[in-house]
Structures are given as structure tokens and as C-alpha cells.
C-alpha atoms as a PDB file:
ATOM      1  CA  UNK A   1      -8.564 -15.280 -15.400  1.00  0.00           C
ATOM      2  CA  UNK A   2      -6.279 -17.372 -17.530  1.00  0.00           C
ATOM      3  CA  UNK A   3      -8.429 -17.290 -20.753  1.00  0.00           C
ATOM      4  CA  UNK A   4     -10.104 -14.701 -22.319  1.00  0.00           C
ATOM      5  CA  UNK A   5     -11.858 -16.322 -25.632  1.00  0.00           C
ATOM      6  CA  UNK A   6     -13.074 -13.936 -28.282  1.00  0.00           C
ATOM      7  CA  UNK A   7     -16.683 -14.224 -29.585  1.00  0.00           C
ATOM      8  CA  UNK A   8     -18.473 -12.320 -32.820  1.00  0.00           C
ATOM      9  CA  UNK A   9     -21.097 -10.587 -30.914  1.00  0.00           C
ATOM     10  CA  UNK A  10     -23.282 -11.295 -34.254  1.00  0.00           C
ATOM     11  CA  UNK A  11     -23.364 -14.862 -33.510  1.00  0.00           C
ATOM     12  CA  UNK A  12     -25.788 -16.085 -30.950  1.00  0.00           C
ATOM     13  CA  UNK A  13     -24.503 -20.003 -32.203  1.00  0.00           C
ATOM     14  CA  UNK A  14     -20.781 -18.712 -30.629  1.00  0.00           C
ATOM     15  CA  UNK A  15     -21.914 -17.458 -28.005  1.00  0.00           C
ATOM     16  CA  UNK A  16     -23.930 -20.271 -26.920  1.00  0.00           C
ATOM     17  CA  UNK A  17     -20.516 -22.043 -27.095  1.00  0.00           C
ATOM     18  CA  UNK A  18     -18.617 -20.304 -25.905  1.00  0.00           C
ATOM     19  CA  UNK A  19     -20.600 -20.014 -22.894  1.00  0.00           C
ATOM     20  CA  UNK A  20     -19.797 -23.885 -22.396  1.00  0.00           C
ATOM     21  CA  UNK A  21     -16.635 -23.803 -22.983  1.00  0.00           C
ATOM     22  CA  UNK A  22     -13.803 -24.085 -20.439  1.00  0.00           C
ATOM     23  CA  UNK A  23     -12.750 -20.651 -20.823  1.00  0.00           C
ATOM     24  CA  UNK A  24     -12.331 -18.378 -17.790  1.00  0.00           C
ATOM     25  CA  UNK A  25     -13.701 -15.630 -19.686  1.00  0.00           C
ATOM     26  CA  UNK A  26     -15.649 -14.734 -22.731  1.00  0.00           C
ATOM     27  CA  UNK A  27     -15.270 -10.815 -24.656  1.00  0.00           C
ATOM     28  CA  UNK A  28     -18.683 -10.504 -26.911  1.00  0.00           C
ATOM     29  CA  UNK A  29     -17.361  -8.867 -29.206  1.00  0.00           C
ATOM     30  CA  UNK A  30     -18.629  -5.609 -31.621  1.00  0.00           C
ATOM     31  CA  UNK A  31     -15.246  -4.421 -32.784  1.00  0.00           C
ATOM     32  CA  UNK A  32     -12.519  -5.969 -35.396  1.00  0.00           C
ATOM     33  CA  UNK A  33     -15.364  -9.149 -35.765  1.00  0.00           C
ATOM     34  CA  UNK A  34     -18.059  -6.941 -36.856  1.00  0.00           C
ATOM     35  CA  UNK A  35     -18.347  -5.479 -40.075  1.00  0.00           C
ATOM     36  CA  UNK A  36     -19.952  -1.269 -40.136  1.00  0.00           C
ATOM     37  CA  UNK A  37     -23.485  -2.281 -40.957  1.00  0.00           C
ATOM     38  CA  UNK A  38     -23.778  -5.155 -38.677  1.00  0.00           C
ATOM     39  CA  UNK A  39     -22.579  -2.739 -35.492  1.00  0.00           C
ATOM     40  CA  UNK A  40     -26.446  -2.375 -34.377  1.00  0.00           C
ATOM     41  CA  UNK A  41     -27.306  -5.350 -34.747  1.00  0.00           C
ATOM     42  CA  UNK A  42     -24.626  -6.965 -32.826  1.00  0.00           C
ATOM     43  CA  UNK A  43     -25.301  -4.545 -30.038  1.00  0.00           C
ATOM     44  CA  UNK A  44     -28.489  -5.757 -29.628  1.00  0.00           C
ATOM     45  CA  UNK A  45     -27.754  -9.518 -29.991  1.00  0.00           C
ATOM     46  CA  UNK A  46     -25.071  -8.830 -27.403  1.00  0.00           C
ATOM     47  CA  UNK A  47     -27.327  -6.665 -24.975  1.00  0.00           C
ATOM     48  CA  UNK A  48     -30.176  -9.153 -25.354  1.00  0.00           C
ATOM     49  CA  UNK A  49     -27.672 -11.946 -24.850  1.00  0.00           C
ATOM     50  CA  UNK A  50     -26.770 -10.166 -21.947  1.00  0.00           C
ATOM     51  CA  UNK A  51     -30.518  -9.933 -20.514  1.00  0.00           C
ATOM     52  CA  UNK A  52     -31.046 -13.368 -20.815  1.00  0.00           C
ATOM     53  CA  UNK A  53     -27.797 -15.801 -20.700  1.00  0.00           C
ATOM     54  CA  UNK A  54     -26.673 -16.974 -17.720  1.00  0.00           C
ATOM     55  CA  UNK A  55     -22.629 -17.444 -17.983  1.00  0.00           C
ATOM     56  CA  UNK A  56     -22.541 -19.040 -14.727  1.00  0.00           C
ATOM     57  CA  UNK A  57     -19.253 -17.915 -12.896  1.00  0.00           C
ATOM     58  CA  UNK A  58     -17.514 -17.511 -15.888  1.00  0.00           C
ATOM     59  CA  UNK A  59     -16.250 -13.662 -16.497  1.00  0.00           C
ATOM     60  CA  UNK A  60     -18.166 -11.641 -19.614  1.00  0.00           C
ATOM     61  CA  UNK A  61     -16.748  -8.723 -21.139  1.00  0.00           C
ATOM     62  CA  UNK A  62     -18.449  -6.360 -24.092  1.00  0.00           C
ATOM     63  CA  UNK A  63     -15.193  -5.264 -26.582  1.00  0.00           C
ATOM     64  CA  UNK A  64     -16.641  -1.770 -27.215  1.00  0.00           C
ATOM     65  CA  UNK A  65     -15.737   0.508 -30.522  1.00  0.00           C
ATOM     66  CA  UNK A  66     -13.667   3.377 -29.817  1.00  0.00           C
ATOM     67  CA  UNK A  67     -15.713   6.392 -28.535  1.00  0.00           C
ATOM     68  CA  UNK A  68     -14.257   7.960 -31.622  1.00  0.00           C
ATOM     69  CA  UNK A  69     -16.193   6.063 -33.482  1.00  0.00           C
ATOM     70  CA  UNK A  70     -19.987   6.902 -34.215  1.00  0.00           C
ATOM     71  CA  UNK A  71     -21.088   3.432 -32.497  1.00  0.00           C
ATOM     72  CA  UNK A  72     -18.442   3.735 -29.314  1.00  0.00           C
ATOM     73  CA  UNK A  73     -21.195   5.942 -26.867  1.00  0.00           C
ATOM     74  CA  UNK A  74     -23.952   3.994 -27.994  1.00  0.00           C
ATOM     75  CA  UNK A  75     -22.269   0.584 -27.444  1.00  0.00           C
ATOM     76  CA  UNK A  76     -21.694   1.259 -23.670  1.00  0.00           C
ATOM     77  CA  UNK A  77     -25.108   2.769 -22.922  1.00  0.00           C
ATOM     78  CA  UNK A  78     -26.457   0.400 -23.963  1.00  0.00           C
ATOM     79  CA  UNK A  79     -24.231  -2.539 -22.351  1.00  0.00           C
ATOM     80  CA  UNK A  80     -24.201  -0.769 -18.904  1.00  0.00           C
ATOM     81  CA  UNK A  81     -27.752  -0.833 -19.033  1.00  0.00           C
ATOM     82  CA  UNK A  82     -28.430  -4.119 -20.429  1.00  0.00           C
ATOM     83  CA  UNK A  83     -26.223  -6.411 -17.980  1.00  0.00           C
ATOM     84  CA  UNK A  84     -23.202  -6.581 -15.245  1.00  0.00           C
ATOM     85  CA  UNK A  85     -20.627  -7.901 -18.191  1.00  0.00           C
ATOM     86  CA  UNK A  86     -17.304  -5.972 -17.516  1.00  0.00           C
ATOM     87  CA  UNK A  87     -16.256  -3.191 -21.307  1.00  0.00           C
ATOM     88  CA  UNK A  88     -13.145  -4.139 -23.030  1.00  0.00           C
ATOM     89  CA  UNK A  89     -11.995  -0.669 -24.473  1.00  0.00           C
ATOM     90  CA  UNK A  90      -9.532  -0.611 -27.693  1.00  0.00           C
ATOM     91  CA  UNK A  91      -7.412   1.428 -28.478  1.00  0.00           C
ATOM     92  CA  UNK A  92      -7.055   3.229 -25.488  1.00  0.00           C
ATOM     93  CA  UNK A  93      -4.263   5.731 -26.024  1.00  0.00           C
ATOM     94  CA  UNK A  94      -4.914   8.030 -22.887  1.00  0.00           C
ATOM     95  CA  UNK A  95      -6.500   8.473 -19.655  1.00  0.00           C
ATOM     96  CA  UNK A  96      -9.492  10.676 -21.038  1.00  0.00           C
ATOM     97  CA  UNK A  97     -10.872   8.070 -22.782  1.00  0.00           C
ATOM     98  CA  UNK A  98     -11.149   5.846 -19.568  1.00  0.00           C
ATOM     99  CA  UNK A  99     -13.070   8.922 -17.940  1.00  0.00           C
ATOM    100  CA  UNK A 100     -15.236   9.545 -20.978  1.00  0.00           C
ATOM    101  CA  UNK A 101     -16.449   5.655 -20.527  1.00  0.00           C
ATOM    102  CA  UNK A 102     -16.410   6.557 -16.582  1.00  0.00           C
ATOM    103  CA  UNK A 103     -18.704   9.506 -16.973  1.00  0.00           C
ATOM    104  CA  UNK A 104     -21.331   7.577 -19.486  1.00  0.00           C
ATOM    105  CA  UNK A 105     -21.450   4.750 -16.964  1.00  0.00           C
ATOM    106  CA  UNK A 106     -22.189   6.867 -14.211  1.00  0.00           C
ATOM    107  CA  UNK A 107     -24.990   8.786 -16.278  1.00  0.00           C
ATOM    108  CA  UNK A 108     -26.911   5.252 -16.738  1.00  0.00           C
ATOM    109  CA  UNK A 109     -27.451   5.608 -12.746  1.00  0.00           C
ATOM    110  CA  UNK A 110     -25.439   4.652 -10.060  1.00  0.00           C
ATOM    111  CA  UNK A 111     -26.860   0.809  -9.788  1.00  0.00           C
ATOM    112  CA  UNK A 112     -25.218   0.092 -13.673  1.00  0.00           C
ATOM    113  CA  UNK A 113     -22.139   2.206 -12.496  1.00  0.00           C
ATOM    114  CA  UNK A 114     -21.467  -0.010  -9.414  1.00  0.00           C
ATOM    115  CA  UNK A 115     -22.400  -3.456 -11.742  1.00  0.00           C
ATOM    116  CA  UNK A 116     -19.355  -2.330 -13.626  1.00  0.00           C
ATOM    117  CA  UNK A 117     -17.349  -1.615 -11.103  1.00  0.00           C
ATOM    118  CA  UNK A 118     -13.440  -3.178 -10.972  1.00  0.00           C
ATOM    119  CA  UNK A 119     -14.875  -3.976 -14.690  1.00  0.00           C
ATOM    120  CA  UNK A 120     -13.160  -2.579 -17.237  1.00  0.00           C
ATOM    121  CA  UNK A 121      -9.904  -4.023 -19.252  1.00  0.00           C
ATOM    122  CA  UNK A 122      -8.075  -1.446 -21.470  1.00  0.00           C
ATOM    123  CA  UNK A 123      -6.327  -2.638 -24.557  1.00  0.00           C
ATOM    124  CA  UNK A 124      -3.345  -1.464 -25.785  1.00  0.00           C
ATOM    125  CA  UNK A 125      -2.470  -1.760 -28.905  1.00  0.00           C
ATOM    126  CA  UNK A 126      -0.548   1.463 -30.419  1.00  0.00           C
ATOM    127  CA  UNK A 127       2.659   3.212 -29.519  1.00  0.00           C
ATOM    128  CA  UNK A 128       0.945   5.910 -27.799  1.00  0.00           C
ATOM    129  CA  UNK A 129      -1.336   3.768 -25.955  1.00  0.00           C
ATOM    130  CA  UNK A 130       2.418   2.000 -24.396  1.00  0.00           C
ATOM    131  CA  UNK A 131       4.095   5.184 -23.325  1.00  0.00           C
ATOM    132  CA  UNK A 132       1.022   5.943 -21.840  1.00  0.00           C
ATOM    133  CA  UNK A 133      -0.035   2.829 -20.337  1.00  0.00           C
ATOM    134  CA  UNK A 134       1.039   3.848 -16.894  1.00  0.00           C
ATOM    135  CA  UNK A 135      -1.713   6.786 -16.932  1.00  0.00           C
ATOM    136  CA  UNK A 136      -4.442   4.567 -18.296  1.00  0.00           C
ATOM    137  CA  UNK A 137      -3.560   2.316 -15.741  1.00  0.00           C
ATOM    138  CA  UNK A 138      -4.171   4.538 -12.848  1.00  0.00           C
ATOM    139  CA  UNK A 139      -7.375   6.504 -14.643  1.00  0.00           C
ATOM    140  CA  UNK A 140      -9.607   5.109 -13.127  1.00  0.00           C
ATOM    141  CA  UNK A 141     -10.555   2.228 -10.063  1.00  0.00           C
ATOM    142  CA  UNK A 142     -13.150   0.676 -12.407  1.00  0.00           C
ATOM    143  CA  UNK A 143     -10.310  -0.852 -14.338  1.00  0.00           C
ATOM    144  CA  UNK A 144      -9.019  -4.336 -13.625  1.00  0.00           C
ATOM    145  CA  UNK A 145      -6.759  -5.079 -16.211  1.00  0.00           C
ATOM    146  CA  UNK A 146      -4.579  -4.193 -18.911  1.00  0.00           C
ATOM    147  CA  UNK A 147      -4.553  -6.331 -22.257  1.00  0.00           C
ATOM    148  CA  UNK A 148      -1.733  -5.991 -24.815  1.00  0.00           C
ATOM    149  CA  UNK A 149      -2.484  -6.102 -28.632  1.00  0.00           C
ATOM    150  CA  UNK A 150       0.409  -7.215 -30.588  1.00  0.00           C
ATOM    151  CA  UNK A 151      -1.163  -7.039 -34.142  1.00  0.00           C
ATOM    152  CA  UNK A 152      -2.032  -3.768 -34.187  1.00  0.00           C
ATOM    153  CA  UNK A 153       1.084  -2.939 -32.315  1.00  0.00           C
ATOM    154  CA  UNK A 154       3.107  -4.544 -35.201  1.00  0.00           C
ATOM    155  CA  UNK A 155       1.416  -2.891 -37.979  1.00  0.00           C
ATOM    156  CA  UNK A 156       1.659   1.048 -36.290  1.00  0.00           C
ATOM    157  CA  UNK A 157       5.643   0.464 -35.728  1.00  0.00           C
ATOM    158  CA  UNK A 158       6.088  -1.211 -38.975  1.00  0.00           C
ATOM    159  CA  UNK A 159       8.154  -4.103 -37.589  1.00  0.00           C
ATOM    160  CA  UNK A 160       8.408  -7.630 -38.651  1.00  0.00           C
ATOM    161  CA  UNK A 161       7.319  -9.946 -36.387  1.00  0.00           C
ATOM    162  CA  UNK A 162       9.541 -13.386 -35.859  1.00  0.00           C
ATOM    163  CA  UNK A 163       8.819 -16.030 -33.640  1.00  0.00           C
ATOM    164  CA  UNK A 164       8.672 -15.483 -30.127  1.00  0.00           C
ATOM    165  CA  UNK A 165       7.914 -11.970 -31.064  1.00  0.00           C
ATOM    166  CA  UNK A 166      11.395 -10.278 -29.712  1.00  0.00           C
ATOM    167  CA  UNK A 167      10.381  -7.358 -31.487  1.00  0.00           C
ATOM    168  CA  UNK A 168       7.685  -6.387 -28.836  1.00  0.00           C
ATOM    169  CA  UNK A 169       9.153  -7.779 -25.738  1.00  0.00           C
ATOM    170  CA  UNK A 170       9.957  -3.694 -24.400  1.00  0.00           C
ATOM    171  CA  UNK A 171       6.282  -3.067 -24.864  1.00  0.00           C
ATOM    172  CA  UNK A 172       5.044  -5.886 -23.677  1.00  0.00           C
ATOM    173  CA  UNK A 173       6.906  -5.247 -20.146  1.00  0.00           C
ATOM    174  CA  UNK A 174       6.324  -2.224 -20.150  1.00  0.00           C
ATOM    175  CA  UNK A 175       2.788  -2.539 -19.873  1.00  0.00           C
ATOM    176  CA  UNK A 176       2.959  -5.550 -17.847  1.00  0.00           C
ATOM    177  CA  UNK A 177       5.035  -3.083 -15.187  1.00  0.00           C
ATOM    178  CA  UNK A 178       1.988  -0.326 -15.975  1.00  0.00           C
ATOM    179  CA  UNK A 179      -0.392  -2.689 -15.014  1.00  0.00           C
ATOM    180  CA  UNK A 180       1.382  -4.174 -11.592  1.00  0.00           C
ATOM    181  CA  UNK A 181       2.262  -0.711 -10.506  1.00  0.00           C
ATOM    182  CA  UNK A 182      -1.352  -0.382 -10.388  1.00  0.00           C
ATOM    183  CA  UNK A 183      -2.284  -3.347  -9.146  1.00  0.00           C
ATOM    184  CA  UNK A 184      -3.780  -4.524 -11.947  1.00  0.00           C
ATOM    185  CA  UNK A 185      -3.753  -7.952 -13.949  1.00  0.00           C
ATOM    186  CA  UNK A 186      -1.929  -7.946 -17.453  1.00  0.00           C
ATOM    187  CA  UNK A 187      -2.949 -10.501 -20.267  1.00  0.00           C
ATOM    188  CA  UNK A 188      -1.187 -11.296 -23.332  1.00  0.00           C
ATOM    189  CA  UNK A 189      -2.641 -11.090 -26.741  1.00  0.00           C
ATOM    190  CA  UNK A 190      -4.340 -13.817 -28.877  1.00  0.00           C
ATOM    191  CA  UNK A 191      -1.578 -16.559 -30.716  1.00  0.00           C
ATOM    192  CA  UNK A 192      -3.569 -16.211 -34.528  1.00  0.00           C
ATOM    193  CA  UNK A 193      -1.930 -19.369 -36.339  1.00  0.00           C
ATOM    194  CA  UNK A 194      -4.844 -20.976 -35.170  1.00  0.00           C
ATOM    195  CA  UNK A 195      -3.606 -24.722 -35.679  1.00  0.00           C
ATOM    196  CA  UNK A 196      -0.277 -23.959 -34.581  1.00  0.00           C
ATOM    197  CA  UNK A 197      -0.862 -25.114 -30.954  1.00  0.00           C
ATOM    198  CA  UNK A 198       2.951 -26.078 -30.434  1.00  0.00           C
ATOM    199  CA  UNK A 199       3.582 -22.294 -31.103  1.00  0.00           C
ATOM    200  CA  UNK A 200       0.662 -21.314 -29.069  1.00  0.00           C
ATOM    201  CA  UNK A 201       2.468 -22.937 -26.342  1.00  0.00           C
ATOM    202  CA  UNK A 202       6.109 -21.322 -26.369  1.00  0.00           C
ATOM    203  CA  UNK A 203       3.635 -18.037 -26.908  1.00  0.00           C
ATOM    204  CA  UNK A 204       1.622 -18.826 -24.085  1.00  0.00           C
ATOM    205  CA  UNK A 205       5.102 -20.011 -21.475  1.00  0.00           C
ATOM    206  CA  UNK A 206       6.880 -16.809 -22.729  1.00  0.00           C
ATOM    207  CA  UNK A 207       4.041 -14.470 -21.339  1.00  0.00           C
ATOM    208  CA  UNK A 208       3.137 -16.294 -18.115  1.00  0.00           C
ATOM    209  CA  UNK A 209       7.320 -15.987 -17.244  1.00  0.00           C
ATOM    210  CA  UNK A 210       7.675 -12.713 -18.271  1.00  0.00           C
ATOM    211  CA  UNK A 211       4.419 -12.409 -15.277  1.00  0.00           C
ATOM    212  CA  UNK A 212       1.115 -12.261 -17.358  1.00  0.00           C
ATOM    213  CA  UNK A 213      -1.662 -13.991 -15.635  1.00  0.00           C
ATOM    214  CA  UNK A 214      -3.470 -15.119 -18.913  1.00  0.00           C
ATOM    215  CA  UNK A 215      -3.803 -14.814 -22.972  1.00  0.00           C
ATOM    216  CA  UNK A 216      -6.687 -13.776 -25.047  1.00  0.00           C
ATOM    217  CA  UNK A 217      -7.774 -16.178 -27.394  1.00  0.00           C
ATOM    218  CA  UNK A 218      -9.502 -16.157 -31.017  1.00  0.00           C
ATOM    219  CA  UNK A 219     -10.606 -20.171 -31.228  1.00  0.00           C
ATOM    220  CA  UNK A 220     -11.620 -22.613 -28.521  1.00  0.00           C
ATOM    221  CA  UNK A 221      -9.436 -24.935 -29.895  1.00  0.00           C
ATOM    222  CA  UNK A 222      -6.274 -23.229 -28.171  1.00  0.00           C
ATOM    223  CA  UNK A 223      -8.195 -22.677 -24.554  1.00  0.00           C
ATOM    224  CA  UNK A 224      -7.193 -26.068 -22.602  1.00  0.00           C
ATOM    225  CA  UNK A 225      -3.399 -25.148 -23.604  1.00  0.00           C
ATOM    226  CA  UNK A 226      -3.468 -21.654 -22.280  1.00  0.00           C
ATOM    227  CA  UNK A 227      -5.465 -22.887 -18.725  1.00  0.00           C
ATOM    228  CA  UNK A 228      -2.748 -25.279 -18.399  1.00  0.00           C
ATOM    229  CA  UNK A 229       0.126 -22.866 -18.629  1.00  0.00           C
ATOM    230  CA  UNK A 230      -1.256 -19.984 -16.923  1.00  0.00           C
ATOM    231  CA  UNK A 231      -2.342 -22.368 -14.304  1.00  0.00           C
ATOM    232  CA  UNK A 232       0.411 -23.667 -11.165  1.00  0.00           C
ATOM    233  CA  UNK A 233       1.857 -27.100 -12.388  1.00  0.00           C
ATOM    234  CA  UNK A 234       1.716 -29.941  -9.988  1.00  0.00           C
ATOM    235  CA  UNK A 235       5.425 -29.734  -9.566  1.00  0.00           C
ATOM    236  CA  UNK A 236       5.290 -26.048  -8.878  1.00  0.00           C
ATOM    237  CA  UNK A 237       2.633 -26.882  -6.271  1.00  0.00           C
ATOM    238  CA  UNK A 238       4.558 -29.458  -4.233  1.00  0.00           C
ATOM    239  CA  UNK A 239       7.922 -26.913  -4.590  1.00  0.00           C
ATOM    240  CA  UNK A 240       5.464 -24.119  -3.094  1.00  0.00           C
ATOM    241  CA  UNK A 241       4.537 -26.171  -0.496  1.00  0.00           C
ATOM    242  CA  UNK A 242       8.371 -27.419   0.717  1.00  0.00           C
ATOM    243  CA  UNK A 243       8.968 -23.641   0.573  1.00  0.00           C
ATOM    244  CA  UNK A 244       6.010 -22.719   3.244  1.00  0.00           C
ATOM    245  CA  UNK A 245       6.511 -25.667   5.251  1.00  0.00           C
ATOM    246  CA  UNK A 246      10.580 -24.896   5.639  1.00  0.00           C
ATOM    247  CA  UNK A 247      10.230 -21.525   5.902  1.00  0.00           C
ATOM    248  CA  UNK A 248       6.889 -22.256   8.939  1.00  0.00           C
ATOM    249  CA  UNK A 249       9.630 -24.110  10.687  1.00  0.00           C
ATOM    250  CA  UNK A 250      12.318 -21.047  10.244  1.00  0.00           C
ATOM    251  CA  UNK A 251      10.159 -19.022  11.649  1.00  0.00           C
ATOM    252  CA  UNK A 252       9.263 -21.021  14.291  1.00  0.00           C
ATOM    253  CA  UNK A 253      12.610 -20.807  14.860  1.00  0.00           C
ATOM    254  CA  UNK A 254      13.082 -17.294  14.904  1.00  0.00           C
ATOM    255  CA  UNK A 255      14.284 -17.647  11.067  1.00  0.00           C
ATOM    256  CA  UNK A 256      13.883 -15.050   8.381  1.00  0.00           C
ATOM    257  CA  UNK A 257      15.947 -16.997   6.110  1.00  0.00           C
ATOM    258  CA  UNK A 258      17.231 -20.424   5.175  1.00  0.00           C
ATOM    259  CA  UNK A 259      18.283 -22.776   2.530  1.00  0.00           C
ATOM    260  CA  UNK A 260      16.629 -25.206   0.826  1.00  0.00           C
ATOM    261  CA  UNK A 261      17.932 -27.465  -1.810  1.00  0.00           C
ATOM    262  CA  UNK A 262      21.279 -24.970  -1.634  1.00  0.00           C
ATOM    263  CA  UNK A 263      19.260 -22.224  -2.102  1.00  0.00           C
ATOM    264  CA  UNK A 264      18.886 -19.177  -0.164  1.00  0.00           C
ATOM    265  CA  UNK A 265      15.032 -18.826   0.625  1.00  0.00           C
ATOM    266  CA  UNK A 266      13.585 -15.922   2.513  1.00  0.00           C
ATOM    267  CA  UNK A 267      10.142 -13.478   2.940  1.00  0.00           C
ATOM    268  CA  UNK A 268      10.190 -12.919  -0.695  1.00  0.00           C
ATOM    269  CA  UNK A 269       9.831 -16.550  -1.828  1.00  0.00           C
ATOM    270  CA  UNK A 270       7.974 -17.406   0.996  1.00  0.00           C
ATOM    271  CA  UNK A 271       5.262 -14.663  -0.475  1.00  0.00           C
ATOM    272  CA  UNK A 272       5.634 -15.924  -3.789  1.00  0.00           C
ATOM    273  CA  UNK A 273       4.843 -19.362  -2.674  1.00  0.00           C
ATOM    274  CA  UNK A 274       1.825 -18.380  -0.748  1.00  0.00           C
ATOM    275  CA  UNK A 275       0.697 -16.867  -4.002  1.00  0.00           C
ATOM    276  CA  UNK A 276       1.179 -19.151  -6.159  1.00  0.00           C
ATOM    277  CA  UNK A 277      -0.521 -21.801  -3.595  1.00  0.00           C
ATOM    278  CA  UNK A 278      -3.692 -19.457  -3.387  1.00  0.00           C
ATOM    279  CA  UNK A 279      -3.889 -19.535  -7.261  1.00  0.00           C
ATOM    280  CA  UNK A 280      -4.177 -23.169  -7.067  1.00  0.00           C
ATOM    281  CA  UNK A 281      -7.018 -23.247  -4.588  1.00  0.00           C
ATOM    282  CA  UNK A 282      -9.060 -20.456  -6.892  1.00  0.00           C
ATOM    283  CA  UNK A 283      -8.635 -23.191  -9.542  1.00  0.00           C
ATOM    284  CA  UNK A 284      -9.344 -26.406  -7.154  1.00  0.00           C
ATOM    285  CA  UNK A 285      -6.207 -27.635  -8.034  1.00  0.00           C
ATOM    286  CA  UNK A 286      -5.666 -27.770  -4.005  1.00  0.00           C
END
């Protein structure tokens, strides 16, 4: 997944859109975008929604409300039962929240428990949720990714956040290590100047080469810029293949290392190419 957009889960309108739009993934959301007395009737939109959209092969999440919050428990009974979308937990801050969600999936039976499985994202978004990110990480092998949240991040440390966001960049890899040390996938958070799609993109480069593999989003508008940087370039593709093909002949050779373009190339860039060719095929690019 390189996109993940944001939808109100209040909105069936958005959703329908969303569902045809070229994002890799869509989070229904009942959190930040839903005001207290619309909570129930977003769940039901969203586990109705659920029942009867088909998403194709795009991804669908369900952003949950804290389980500390009267509508958390309700929110993913009533997801699990209602669909196989994936839960984006918030505010995750420690390990025992991942197994509270854990043990309500499992009560719904084990056919929603398995729907879910490799299907939840955690977001962090606090201080304690960062030092702790390597726990949440490995709570749990229903999770799949971690997600970081820079806004709320911002506002619990009190900094001030200037462009390119140096201010973050120790959490931000240190979650992004969390996650690979897990074997998990790591996206960025949303860019919110909404028409600012020159700043989306500097966002959007910084996070795929510090080794995110994709950005939430908040408005369609910035989706085909955030698939095209998360996604292998064409000139990337053709350097990936001289790497295989020289280092195919090394071997062939008896090889484990050569140079190409006076550069030393060896196992780990021949791995690294492979990878990055594989990407492209997921995407068709190949």
C-alpha cells in the first residue's frame, strides 16, 4: 500500500468515492471525523457499508475510537462482525491495548478473528506510544503495520513544527525501525495543507527515503502524487535491472561482488534490487 485515503465514516457520498478512487487503500473512518453524537450512526453507515460495498482489491480499514472511550468496544464488535475490512487503532500507547482488540475479535468467533487476520495498523501518535512502539509492534501477529501521527505528536511535545518537519525525524525512525524489526510496513502521516501539493511532495520523498512504504492521506486530490513517489520510478527500474543482470553474470562467474558504474555492488544491492523489481510487478509497472 502506497496510499491510505481518509474517509468520514458518516458520509456514504465519500465513501462511494473514495471507493473509485486510485487509492491503494481507504480507512472509514469513526474517530477525529466524527463528532460524539454522530459515533452510532457512523458505525452503522460504516458496518452496513461494509455488508454491502464491494471495494474491489483495494485495502479497507475501520479507524476505531480508543477502547478508552465508551464507543471503542462497540466499534470493533461490531466491524469484526460486519465485514473482513482490516481496524486502524489510535492512540495506541502499549501492547495491552492490541490484546484487548485481540481478545474482542476472537470472542466474535473464530471465522471474524481469522477475516482480520495480518489486519490491524496501530497508530502512533503520542510520546508514549514511540518509546513503546517496539512492544506494540510485536503484540500481536494480527498487526501489519505501523502508522505515525505527526499532529498529535506535535501538540503532546509542544514543539513547533517547520517544514520538512525536523522536529519529528527521531520519532519518526524510530518507529519506522519498530515496525521493520517486526516485519511490519510503516506509513507516514497525512500532508494537511491540502493545496500545497509541491509540499506534499518533498513530504511524501522525505518519508519514502527515510524507508516508509506509503502516506496517509486526508483529500483525493493529493493521492496520484503520493502513488507516484512511493511507487519505483522508471529510472530506478532500469538501474534495478543492470544491477540483477551484472550481478547474474558475477555469479555465474563465481562472483559475490563487482563494480558497476565504479561502484562496488554485492548480495546486499543485489537484494535490494530484487525488491524493488518485485514492487514494480505488484504495481504492473513490469
Amino acid at each position: 500500500m502506497r496510499s491510505l485515503l481518509f474517509v468520514p465514516g458518516i458520509s456514504e457520498r465519500m465513501i462511494l468515492k473514495a471507493r473509485e478512487a486510485a487509492a491503494d487503500a481507504v480507512i472509514l473512518d469513526l474517530e477525529d471525523a466524527i463528532a460524539p453524537e454522530q459515533k452510532a450512526e457512523a458505525r452503522k453507515m460504516v458496518a452496513r457499508v461494509l455488508r454491502e460495498m464491494d471495494f474491489g482489491n483495494k485495502e479497507v480499514f475501520v479507524r476505531i475510537n480508543a477502547l478508552a472511550t465508551e464507543f471503542g468496544g462497540d466499534d470493533v464488535r461490531e466491524i469484526a462482525a460486519s465485514g473482513s475490512a482490516g481496524l486502524l487503532m489510535p492512540k495506541v500507547e502499549s501492547p495491552d491495548e492490541v490484546a484487548a482488540v485481540c481478545r474482542i475479535l476472537m470472542s466474535e468467533g473464530s471465522e471474524a478473528a481469522n477475516e482480520q487476520k495480518r489486519k490491524l495498523l496501530c497508530l502512533i501518535e503520542s510520546p508514549r506510544g514511540v518509546l513503546s512502539s517496539g512492544e506494540i509492534a510485536a503484540a500481536s501477529p494480527l498487526i501489519a503495520g505501523l502508522v505515525f501521527g505527526s499532529a498529535d505528536l506535535a501538540r503532546e511535545t509542544g514543539c513547533i513544527l517547520t517544514e520538512g518537519e525536523p522536529e519529528l525525524l527521531f520519532a519518526r525512525s524510530h518507529m519506522l525501525l519498530a515496525a521493520r524489526a517486526a516485519g511490519l510496513a510503516a506509513f507516514d502521516s497525512p500532508h494537511f495543507m491540502i493545496a500545497d501539493l509541491e509540499g506534499l511532495r518533498r513530504a511524501s520523498q522525505a518519508a519514502r527515503n527515510l524507508g516508509y512504504d506509503g502516506k496517509t492521506i486526508i483529500h483525493p486530490s493529493h493521492i496520484a502524487t503520493v502513488n507516484e513517489v512511493f511507487a519505483p520510478s522508471l529510472a530506478q527500474i532500469a538501474a534495478a535491472r543492470r544491477v540483477v543482470e551484472a550481478m547474474e553474470a558475477a555469479q555465474a562467474e563465481r562472483r559475490g561482488a563487482i563494480s558497476l558504474d565504479g561502484r562496488l555492488i554485492d548480495q546486499v544491492h543485489l537484494a535490494s534490487a530484487q525488491r524493488l523489481l518485485d514492487q514494480a510487478r505488484k504495481l504492473g509497472l513490469i
